[in-house]
Protein backbone atom coordinates (compact mmCIF):
# COMPACT_ATOMS: atom_id res chain seq x y z
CA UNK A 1 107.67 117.72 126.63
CA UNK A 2 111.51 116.63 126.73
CA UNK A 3 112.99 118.61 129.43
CA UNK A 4 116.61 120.56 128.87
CA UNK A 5 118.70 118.11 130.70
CA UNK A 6 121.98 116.53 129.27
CA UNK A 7 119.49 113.37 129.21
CA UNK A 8 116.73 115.39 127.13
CA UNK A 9 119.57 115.81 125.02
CA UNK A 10 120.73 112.67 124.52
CA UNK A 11 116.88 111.74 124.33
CA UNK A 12 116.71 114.22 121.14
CA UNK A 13 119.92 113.28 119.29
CA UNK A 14 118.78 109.43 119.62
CA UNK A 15 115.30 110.19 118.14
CA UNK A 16 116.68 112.25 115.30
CA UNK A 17 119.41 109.79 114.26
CA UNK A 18 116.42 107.00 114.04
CA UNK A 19 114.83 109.11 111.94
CA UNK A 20 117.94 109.73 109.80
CA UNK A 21 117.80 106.41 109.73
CA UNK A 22 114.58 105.67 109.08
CA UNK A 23 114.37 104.90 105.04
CA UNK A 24 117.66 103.40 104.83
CA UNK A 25 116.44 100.67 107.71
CA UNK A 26 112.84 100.23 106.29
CA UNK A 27 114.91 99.27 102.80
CA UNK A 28 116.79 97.17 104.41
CA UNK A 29 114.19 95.63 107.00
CA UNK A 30 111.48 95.18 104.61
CA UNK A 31 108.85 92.82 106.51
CA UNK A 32 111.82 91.37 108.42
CA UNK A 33 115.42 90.73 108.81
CA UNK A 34 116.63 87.33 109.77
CA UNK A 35 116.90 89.18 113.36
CA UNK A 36 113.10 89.75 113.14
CA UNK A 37 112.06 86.34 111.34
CA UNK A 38 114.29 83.75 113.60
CA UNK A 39 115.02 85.54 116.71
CA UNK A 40 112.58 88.50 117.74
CA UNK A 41 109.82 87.84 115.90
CA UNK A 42 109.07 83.92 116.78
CA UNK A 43 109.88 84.54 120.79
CA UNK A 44 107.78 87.63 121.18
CA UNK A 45 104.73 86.16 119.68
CA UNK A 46 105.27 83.12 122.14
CA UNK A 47 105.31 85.47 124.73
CA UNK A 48 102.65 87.87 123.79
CA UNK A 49 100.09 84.88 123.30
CA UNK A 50 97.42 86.99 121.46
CA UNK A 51 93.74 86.67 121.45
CA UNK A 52 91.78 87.45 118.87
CA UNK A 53 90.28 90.76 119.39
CA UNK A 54 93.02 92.49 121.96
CA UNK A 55 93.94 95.82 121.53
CA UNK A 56 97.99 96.19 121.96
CA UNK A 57 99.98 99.13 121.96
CA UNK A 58 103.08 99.15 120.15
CA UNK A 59 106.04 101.31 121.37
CA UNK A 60 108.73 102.26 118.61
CA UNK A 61 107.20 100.46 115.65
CA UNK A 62 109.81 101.34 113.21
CA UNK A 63 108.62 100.58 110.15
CA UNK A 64 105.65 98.53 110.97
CA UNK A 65 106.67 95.01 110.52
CA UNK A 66 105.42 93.67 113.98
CA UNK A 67 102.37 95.74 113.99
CA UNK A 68 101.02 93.75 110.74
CA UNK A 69 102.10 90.61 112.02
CA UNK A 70 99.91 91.23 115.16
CA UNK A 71 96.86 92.48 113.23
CA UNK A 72 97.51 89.49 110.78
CA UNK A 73 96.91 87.26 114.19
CA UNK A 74 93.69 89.31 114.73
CA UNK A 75 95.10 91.85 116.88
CA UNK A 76 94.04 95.78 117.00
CA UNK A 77 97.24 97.76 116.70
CA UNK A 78 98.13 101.49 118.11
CA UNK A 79 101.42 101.78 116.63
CA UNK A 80 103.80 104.24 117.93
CA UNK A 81 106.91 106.02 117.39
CA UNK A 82 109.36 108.82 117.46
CA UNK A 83 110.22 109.37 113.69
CA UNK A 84 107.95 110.82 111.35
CA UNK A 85 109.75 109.26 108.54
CA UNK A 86 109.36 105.70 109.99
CA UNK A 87 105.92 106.44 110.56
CA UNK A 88 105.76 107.26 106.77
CA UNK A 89 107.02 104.00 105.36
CA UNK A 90 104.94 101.99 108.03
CA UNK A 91 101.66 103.30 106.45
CA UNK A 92 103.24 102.82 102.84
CA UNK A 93 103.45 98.92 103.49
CA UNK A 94 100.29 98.35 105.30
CA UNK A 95 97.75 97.29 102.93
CA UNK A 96 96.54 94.19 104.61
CA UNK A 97 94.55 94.50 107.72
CA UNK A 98 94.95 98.02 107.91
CA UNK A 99 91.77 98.99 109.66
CA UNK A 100 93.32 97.13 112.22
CA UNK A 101 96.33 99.24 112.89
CA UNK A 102 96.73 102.59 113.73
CA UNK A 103 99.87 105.01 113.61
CA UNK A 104 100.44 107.59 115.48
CA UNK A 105 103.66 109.79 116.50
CA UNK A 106 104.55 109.60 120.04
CA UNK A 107 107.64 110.41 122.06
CA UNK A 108 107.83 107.00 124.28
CA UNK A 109 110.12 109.09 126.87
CA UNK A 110 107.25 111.29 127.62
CA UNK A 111 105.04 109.96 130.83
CA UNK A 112 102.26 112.80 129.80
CA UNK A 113 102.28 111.80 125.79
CA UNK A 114 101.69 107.94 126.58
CA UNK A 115 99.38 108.54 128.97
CA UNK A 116 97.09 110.43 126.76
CA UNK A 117 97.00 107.17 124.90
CA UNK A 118 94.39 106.08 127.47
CA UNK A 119 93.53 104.90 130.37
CA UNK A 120 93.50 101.32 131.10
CA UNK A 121 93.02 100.43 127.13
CA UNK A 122 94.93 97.87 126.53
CA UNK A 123 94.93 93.94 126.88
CA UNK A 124 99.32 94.36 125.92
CA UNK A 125 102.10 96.11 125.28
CA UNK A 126 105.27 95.38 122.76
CA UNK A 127 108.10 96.85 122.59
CA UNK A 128 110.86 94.96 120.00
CA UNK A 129 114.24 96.30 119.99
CA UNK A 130 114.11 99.70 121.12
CA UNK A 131 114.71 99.91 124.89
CA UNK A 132 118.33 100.34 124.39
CA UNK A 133 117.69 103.10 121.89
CA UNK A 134 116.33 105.23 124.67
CA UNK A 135 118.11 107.79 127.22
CA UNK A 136 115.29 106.97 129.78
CA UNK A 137 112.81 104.08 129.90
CA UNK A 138 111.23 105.08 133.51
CA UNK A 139 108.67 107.44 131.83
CA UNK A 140 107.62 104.52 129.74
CA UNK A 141 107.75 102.02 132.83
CA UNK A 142 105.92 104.86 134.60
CA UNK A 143 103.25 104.89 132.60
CA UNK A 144 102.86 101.74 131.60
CA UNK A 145 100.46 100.53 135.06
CA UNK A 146 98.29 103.44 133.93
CA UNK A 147 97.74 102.06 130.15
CA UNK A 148 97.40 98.38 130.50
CA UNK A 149 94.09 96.34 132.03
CA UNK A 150 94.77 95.14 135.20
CA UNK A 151 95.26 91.83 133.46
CA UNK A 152 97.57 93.09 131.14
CA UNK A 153 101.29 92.73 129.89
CA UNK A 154 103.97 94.01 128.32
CA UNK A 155 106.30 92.49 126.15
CA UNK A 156 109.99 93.36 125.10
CA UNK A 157 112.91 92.16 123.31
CA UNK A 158 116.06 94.54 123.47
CA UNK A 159 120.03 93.32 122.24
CA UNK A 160 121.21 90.77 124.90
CA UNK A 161 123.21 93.53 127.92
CA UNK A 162 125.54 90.40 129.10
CA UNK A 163 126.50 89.27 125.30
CA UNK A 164 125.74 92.29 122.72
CA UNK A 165 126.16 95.75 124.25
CA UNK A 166 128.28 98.13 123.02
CA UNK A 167 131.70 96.25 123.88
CA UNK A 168 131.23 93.09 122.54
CA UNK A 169 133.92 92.02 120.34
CA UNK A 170 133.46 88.80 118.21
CA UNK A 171 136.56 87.26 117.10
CA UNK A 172 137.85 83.45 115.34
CA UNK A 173 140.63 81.57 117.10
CA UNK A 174 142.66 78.81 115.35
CA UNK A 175 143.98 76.27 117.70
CA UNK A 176 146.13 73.14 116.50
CA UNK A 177 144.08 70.10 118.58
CA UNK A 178 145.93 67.04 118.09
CA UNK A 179 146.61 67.55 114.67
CA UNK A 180 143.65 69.20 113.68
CA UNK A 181 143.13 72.93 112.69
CA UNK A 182 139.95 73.97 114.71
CA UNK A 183 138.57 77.45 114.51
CA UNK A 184 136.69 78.81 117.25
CA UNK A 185 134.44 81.89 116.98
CA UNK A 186 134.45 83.67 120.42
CA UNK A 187 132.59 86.84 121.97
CA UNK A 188 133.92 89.11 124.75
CA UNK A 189 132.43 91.84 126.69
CA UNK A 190 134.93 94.56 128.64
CA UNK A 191 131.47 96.41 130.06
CA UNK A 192 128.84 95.48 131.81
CA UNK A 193 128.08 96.44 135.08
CA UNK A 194 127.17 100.14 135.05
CA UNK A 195 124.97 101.90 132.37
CA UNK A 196 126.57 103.81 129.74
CA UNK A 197 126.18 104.56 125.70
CA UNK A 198 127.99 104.41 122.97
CA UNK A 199 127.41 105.12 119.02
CA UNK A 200 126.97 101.88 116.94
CA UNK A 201 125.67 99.89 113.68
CA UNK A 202 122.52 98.80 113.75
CA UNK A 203 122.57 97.81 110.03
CA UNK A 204 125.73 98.09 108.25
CA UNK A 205 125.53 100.80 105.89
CA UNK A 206 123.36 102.79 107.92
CA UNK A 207 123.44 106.78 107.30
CA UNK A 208 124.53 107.78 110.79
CA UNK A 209 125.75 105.62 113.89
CA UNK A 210 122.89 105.42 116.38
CA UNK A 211 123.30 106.00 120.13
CA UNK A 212 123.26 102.35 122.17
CA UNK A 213 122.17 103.01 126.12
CA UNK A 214 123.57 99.76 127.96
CA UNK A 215 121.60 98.73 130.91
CA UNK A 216 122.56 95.71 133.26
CA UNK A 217 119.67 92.88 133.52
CA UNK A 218 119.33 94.48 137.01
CA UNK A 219 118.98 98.46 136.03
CA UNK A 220 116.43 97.53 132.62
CA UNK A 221 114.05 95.18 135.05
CA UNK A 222 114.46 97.22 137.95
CA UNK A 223 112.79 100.01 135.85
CA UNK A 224 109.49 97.87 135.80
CA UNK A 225 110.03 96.58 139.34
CA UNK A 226 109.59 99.52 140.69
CA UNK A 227 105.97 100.57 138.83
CA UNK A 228 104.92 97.63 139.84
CA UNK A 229 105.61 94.46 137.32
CA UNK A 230 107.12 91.48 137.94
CA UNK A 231 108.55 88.76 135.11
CA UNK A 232 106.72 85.81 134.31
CA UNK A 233 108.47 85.17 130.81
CA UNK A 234 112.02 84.98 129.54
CA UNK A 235 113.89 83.50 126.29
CA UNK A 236 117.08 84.15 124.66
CA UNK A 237 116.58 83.11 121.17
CA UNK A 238 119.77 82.04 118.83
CA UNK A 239 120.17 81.44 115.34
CA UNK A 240 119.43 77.97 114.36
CA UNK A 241 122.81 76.02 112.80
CA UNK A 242 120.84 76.09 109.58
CA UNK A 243 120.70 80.13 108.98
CA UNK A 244 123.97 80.88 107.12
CA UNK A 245 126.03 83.34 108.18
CA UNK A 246 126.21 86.90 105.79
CA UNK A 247 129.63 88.11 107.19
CA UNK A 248 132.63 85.96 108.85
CA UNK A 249 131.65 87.36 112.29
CA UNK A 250 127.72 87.94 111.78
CA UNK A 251 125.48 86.42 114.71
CA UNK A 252 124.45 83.72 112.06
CA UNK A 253 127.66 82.30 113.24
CA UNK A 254 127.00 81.96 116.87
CA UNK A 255 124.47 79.61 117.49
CA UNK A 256 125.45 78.89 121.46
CA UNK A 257 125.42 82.77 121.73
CA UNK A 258 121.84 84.67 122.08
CA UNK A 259 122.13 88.20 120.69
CA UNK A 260 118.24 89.23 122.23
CA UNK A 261 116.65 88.92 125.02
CA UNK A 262 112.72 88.57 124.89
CA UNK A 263 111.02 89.41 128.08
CA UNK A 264 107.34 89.10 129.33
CA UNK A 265 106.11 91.39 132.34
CA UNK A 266 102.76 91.47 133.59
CA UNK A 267 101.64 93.49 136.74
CA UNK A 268 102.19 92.11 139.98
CA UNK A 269 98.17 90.23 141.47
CA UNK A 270 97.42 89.93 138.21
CA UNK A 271 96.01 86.06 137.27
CA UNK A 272 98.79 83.99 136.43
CA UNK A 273 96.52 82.15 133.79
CA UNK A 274 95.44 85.40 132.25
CA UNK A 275 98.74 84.66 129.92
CA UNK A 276 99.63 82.51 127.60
């Protein structure tokens, strides 16, 4: 249960923009944006390195599009999240491989309701894009040790905290270069050190601005540190030149830049060649 703290709150108003949200993204997300096909999609499955046969545990599934990829690789899929409406449209689009998948509505800031998942069930853990959508992520890491095989490992991908939090500003520069009109597109970040949050797009268009919570590389690992994990696996995917840009300032147009960043963490004494 979601305690009454000014972070319970925050936790409450984030979960019920997503699922405000909810039908507007699936429309939009369909089985995957060019941020799911080129960037988080490709890097996590690299990372993840299924097996035929595991059993993963998804947190925040949205709409279901990387829990049928990983059933379509021959995994078994719990598929979790906080908004009933997302949960909706994920069953909707599963018609393949669908006795490999299961939904189910769980609050992924709740140590007790993740735990009840089960103990020591699962080969892996995924969690694409969502980190940064929660007010706390130490009831997750918490429980995390108590959900995977001793083997297992956990997966994430959130928006890149040095390059894409909340105060990045993208801009073009024109410089004259010997005669030549060059135009520069540029990124700049005014926060970074300390957590905070901010409202944002996720989607242009969107119904209502969701809540970002910005955590330094050294606050969202430390999280997992501390129960226990260490990280074995680490890419920062960027759009390839080829991928054409849908706006001026879109990250289609910054292919030195890396908008995500795709981590794998597996417990610490577990066998390094158990992954992948």
């Amino acid at each position: 249960m979601q305690s009454h703290t000014p972070q319970g709150d925050l936790n409450r108003e984030a979960q019920d923009i997503w699922d405000a949200n909810a039908a507007y993204w699936d429309a939009r997300m369909g089985e995957g944006n060019d941020f799911q096909r080129y960037l988080v999609g490709p890097a996590t499955e690299r990372l993840l390195a299924l097996r035929p046969g595991e059993e993963v545990l998804e947190i925040a599934c949205g709409n279901g599009v990387m829990a049928r990829r990983m059933a379509q690789l021959g995994a078994k899929v719990l598929a979790t999240d906080c908004s009933p409406t997302f949960l909706e449209k994920a069953r909707a689009r599963t018609v393949e491989n669908a006795d490999r998948i299961e939904y189910r509505l769980v609050d992924a800031t709740d140590r007790a309701q993740l735990l009840a998942l089960g103990r020591l069930r699962f080969d892996a853990a995924v969690c694409s894009m969502a980190l940064m959508d929660m007010a706390e992520i130490d009831p997750l890491a918490e429980a995390l040790p108590g959900l995977l095989k001793p083997e297992g490992r956990f997966v994430f991908s959130v928006v890149h905290p040095c390059f894409n939090n909340p105060s990045t500003r993208k801009a073009i520069e024109e410089e004259d270069r010997e005669g030549h009109l060059i135009a520069t597109r540029i990124v700049s970040v005014c926060r970074y050190a300390r957590p905070f949050h901010a409202r944002g797009l996720g989607m242009v268009g969107q119904p209502v601005p969701q809540v970002y919570f910005h955590r330094p590389i050294n606050v969202l690992f430390g999280a997992f540190f501390r129960t226990g994990f260490v990280l074995d696996g680490l890419e920062e995917p960027t759009f390839p030149p080829d991928v054409g840009p849908d706006r001026p300032l879109s990250w289609n147009s910054f292919p030195e830049i890396p908008p995500v960043l795709v981590a794998r963490m597996r417990r610490w004494g577990a066998p390094p060649g158990s992954i992948g």
